[in-house]
PDB file of N, CA and C in Angstrom:
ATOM      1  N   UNK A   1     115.772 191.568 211.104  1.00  0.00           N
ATOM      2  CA  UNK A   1     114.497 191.229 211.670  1.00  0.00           C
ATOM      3  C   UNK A   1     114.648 190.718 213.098  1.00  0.00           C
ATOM      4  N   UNK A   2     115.987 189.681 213.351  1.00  0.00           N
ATOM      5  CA  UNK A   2     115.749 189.433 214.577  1.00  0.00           C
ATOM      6  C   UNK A   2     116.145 190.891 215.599  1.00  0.00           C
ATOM      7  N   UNK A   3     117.049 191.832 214.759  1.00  0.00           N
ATOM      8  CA  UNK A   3     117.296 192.848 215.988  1.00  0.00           C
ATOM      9  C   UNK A   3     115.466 193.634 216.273  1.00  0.00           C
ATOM     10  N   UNK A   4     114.278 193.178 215.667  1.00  0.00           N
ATOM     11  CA  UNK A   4     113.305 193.561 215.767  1.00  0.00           C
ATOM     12  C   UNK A   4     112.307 192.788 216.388  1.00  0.00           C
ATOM     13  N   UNK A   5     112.979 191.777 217.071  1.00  0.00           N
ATOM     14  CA  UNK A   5     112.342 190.963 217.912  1.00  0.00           C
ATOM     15  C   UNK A   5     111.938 189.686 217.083  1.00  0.00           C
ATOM     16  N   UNK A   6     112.053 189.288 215.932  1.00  0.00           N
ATOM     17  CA  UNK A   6     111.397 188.383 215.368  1.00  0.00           C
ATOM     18  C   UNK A   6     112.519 186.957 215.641  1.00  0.00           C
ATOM     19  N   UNK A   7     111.491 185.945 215.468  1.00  0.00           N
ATOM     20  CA  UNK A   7     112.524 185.024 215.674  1.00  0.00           C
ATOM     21  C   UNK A   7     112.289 183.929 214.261  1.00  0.00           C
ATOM     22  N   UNK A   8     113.792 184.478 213.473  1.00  0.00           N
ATOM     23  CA  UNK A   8     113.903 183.916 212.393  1.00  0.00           C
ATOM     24  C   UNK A   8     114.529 182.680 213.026  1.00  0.00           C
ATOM     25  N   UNK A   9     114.526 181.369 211.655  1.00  0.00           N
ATOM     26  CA  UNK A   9     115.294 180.349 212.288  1.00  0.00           C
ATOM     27  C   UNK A   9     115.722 179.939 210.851  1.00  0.00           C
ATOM     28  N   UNK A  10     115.087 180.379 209.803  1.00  0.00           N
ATOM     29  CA  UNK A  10     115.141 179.504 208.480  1.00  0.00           C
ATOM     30  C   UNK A  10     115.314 181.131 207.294  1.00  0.00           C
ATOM     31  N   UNK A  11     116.358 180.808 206.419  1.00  0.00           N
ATOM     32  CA  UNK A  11     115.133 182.144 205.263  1.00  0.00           C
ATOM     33  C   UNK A  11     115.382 180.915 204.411  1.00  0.00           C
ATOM     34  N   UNK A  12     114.621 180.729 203.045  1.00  0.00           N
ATOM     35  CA  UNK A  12     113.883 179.896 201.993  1.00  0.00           C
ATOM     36  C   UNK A  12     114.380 180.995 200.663  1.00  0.00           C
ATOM     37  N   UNK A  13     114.821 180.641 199.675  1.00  0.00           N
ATOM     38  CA  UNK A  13     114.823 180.967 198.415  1.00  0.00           C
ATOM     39  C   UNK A  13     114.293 179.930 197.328  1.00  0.00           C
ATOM     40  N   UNK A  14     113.279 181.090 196.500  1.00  0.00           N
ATOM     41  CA  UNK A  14     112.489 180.392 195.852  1.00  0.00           C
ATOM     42  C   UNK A  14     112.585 180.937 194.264  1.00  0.00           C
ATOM     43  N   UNK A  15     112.535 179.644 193.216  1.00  0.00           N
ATOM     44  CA  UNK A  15     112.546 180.133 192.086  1.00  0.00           C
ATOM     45  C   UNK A  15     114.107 180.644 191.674  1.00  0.00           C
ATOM     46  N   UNK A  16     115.203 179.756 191.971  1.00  0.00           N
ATOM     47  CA  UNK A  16     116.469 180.387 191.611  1.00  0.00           C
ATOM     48  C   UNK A  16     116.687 180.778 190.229  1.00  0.00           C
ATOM     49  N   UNK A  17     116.077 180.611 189.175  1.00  0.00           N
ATOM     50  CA  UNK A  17     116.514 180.691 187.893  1.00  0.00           C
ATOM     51  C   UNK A  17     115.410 181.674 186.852  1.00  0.00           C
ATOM     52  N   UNK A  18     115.014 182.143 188.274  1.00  0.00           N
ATOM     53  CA  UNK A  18     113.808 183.167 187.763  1.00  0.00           C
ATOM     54  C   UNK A  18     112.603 182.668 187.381  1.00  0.00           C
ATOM     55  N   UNK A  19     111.961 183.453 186.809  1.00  0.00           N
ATOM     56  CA  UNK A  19     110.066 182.965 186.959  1.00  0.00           C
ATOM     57  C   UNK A  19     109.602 184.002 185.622  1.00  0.00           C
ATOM     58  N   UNK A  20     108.464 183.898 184.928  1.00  0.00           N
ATOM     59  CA  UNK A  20     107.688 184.460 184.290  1.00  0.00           C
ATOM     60  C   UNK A  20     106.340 184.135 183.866  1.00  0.00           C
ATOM     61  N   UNK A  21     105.834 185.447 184.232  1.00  0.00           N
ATOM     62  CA  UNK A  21     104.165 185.510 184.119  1.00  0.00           C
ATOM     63  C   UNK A  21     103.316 185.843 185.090  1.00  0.00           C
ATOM     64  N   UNK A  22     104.199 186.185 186.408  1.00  0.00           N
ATOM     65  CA  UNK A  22     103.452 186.128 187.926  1.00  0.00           C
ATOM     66  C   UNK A  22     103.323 188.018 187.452  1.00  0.00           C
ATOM     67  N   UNK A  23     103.184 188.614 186.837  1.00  0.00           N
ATOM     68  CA  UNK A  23     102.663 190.053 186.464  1.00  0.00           C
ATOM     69  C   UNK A  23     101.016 189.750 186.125  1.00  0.00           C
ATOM     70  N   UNK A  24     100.685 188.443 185.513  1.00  0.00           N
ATOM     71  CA  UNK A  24      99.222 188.128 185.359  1.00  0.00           C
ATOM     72  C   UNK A  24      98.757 186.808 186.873  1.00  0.00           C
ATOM     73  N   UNK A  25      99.462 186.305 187.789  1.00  0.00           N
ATOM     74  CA  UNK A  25      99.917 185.326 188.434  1.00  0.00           C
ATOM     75  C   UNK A  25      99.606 184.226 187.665  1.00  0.00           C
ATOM     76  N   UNK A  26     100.398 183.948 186.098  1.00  0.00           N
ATOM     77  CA  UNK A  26     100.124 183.121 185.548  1.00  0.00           C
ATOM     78  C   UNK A  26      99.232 182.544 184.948  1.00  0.00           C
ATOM     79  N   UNK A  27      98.214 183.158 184.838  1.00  0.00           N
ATOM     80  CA  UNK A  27      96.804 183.078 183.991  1.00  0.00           C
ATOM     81  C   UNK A  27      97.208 183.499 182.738  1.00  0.00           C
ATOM     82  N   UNK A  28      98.079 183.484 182.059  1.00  0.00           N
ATOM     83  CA  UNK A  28      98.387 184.303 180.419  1.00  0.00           C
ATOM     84  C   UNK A  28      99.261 183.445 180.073  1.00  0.00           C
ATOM     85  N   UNK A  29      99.221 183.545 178.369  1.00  0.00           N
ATOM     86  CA  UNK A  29     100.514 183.388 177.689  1.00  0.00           C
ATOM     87  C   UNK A  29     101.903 183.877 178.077  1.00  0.00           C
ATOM     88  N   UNK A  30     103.136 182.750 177.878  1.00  0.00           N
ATOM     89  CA  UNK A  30     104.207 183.955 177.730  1.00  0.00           C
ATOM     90  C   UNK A  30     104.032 184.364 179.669  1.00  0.00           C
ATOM     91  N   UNK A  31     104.525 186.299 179.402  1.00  0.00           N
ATOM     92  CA  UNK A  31     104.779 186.955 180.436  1.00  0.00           C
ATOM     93  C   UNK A  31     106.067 187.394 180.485  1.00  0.00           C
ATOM     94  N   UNK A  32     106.659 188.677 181.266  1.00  0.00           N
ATOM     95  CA  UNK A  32     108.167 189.132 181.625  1.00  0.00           C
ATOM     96  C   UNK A  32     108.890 188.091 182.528  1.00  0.00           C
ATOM     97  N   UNK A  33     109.944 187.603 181.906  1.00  0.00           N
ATOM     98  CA  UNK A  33     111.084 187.511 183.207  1.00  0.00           C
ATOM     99  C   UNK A  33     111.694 188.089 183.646  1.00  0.00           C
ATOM    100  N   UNK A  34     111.309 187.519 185.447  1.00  0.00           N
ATOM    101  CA  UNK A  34     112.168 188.152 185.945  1.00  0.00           C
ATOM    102  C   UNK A  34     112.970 187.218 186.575  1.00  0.00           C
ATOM    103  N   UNK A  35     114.453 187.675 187.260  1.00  0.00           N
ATOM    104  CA  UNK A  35     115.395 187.052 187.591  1.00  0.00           C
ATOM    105  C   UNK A  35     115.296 186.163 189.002  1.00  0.00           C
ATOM    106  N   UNK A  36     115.887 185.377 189.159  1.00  0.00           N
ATOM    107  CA  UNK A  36     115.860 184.443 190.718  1.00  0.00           C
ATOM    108  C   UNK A  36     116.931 184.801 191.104  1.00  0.00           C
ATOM    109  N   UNK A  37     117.624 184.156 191.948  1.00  0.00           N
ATOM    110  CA  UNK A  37     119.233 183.983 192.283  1.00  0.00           C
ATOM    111  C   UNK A  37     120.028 184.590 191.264  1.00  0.00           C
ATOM    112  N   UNK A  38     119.695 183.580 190.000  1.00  0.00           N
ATOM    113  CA  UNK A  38     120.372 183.750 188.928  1.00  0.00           C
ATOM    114  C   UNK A  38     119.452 184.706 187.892  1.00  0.00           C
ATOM    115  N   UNK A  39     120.305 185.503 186.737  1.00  0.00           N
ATOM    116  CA  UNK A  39     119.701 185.715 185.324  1.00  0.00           C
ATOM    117  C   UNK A  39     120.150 184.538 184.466  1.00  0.00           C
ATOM    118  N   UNK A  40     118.787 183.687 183.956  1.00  0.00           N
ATOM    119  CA  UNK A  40     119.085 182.846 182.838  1.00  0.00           C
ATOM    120  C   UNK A  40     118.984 183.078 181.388  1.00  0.00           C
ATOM    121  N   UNK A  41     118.590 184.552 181.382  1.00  0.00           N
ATOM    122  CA  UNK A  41     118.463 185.281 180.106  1.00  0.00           C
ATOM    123  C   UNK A  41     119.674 184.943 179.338  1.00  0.00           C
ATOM    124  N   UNK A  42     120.616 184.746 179.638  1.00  0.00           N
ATOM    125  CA  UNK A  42     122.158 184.791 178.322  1.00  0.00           C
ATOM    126  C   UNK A  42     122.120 183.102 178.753  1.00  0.00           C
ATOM    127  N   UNK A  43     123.451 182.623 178.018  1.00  0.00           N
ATOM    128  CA  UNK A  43     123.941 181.505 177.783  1.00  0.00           C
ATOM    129  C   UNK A  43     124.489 180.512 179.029  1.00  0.00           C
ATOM    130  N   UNK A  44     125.086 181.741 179.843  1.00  0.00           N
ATOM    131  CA  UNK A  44     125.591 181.237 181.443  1.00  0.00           C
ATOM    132  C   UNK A  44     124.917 181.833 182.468  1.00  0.00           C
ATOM    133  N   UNK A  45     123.909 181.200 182.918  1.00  0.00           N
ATOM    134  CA  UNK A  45     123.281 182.109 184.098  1.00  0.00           C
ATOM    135  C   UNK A  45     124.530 182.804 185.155  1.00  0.00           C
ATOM    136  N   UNK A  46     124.032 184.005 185.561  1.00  0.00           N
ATOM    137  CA  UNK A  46     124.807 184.708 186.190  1.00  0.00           C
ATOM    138  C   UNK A  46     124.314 185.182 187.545  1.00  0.00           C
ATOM    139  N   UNK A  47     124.838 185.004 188.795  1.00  0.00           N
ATOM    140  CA  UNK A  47     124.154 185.370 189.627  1.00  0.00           C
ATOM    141  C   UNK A  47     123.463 187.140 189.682  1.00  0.00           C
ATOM    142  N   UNK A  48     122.488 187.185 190.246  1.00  0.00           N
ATOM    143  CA  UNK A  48     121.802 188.583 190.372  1.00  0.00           C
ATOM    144  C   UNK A  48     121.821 188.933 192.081  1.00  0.00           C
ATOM    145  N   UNK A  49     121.289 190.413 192.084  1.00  0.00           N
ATOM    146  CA  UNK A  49     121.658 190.550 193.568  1.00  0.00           C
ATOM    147  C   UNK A  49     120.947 189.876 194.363  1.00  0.00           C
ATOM    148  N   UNK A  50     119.992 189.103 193.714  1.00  0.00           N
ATOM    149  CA  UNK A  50     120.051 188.131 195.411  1.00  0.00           C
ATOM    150  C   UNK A  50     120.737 187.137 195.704  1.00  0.00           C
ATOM    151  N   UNK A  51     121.401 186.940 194.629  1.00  0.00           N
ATOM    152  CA  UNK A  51     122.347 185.709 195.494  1.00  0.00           C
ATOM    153  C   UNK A  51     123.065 186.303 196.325  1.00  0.00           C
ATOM    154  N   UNK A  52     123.656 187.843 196.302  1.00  0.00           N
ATOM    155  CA  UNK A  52     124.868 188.113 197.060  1.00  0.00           C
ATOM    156  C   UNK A  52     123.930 188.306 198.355  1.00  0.00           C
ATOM    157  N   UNK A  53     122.771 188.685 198.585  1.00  0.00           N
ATOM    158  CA  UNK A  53     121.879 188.756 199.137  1.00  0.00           C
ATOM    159  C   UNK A  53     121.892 187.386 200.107  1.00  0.00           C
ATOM    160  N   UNK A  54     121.331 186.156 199.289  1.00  0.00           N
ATOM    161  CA  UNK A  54     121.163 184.880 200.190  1.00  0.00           C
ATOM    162  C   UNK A  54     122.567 184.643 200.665  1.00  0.00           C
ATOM    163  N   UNK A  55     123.845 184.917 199.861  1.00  0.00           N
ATOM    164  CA  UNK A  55     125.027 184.565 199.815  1.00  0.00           C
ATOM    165  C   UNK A  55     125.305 185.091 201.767  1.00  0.00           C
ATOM    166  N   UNK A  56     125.029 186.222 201.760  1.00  0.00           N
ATOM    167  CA  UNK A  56     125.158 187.155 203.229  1.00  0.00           C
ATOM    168  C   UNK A  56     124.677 186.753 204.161  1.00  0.00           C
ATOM    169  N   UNK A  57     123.317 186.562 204.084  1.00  0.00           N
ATOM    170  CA  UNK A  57     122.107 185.937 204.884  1.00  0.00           C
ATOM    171  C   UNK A  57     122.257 184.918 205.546  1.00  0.00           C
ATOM    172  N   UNK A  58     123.201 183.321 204.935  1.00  0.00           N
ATOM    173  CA  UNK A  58     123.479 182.658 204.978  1.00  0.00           C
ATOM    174  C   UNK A  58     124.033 182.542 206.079  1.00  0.00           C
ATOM    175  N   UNK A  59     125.651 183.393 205.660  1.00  0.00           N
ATOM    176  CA  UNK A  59     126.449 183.908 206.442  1.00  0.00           C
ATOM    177  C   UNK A  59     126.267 184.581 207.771  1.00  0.00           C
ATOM    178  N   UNK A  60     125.218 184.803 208.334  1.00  0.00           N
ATOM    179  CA  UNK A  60     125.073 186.044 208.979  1.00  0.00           C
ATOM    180  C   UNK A  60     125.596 187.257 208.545  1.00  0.00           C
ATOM    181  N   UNK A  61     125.307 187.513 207.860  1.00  0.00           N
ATOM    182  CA  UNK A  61     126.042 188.978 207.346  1.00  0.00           C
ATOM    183  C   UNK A  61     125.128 189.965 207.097  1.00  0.00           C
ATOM    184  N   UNK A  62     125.291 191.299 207.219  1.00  0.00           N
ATOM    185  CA  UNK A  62     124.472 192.546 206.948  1.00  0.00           C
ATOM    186  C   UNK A  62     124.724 192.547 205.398  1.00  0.00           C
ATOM    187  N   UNK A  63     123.375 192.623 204.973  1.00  0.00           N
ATOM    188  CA  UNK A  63     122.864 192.943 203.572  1.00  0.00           C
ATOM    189  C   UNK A  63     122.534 194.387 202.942  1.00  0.00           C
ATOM    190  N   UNK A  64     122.776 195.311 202.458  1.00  0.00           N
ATOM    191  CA  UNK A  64     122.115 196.197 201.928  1.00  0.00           C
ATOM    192  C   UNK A  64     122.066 196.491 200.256  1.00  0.00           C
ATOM    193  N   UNK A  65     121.053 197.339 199.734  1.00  0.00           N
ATOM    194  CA  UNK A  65     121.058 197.093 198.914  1.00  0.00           C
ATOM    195  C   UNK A  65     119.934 197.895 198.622  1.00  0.00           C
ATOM    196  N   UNK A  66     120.182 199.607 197.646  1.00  0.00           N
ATOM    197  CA  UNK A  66     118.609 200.553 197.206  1.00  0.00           C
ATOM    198  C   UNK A  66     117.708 199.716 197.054  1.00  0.00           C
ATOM    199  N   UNK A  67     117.518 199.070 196.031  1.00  0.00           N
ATOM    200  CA  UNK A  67     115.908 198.092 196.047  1.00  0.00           C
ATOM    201  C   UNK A  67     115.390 198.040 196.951  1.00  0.00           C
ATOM    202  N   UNK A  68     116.075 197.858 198.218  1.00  0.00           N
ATOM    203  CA  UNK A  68     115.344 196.949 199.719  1.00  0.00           C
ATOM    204  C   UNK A  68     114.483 198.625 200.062  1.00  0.00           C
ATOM    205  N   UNK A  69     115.250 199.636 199.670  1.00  0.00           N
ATOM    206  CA  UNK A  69     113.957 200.795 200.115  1.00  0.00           C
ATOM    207  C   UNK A  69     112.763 200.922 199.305  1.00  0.00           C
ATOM    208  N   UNK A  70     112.935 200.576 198.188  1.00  0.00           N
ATOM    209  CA  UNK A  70     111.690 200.591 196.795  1.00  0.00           C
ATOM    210  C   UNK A  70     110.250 199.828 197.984  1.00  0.00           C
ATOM    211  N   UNK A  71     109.106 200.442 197.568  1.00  0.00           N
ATOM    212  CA  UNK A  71     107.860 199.334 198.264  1.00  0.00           C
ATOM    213  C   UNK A  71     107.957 198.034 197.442  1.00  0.00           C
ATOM    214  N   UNK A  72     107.659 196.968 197.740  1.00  0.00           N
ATOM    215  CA  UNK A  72     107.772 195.961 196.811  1.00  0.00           C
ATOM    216  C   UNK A  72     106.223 195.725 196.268  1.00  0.00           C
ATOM    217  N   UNK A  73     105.564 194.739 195.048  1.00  0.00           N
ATOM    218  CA  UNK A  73     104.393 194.924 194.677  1.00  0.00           C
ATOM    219  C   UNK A  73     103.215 194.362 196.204  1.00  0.00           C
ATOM    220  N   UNK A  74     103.303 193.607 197.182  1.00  0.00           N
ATOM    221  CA  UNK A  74     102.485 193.676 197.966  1.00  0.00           C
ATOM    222  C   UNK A  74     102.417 194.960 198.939  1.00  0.00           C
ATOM    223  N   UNK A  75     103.481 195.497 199.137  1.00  0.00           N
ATOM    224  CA  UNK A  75     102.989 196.907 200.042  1.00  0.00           C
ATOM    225  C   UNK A  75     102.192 197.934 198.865  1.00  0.00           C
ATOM    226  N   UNK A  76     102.762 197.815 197.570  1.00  0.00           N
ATOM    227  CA  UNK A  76     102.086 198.774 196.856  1.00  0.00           C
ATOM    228  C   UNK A  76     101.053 198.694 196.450  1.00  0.00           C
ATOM    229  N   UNK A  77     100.338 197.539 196.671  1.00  0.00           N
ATOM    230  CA  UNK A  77      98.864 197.037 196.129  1.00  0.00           C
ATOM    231  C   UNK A  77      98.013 197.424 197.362  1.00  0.00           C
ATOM    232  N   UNK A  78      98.728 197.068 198.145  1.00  0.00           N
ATOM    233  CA  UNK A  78      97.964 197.651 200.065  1.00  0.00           C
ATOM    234  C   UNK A  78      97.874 198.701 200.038  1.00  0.00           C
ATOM    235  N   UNK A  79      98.837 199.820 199.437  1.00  0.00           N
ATOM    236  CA  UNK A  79      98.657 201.420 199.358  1.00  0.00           C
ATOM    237  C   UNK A  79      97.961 202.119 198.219  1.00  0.00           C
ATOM    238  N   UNK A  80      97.384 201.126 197.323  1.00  0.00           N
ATOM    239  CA  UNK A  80      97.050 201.492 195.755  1.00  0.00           C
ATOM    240  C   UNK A  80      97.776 202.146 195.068  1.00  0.00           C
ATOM    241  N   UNK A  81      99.364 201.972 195.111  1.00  0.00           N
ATOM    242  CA  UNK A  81      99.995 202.470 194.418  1.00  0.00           C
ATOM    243  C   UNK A  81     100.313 201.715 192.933  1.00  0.00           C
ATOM    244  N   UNK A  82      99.810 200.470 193.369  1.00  0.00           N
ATOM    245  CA  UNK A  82     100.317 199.081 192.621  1.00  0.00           C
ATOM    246  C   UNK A  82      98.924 198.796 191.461  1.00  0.00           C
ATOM    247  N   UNK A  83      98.928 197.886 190.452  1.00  0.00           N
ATOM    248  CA  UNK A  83      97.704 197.526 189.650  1.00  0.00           C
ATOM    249  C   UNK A  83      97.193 196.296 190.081  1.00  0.00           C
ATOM    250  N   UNK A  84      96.502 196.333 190.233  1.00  0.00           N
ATOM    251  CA  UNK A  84      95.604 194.969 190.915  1.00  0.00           C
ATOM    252  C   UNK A  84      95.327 193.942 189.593  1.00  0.00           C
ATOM    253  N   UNK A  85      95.786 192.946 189.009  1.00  0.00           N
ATOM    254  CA  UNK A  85      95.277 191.832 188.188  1.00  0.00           C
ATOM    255  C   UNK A  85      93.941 191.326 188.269  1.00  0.00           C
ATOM    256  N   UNK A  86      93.545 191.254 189.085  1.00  0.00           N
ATOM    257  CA  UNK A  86      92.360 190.678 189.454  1.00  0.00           C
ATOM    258  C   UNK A  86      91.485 191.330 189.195  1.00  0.00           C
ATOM    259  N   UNK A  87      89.409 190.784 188.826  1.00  0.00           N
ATOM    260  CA  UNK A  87      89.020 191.950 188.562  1.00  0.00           C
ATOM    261  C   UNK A  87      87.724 191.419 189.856  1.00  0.00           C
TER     262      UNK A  87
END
């Protein structure tokens, strides 16, 4: 981002141990987890790719990684590719 002119100073990780229910943004029972930093699904949380992710970032280091080409759910809700929760 900064080779794109932006001027980062901070990145923020949120929810290291994963989250569930933001598929309804939490208005429901229950809900899917999904992973943070870590998967806490088994017995020993295990890091997931974003830690190696923040792990880099940190670092200054180049990150890559297929997902990062996937749209994520806010570009796909902007393109109506995505399901809107809301009514």
């Amino acid at each position: 981002m900064r080779a794109e002119g932006a001027d980062v100073r901070a990145v923020t990780v949120w929810a290291a141990f994963g989250m569930a229910g933001w598929e309804t943004l939490v208005t429901g029972e229950g809900g899917r987890y999904e992973p943070g930093l870590f998967d806490a699904r088994s017995h020993r949380p295990r890091p997931a790719a974003l830690a190696r992710q923040a792990r880099a970032l940190a670092g200054g280091e180049e990150f890559d990684h297929p997902t990062l080409e996937a749209a994520g759910c806010e570009r796909a809700l902007s393109s109506g590719r995505g399901t809107s929760t809301t009514s």
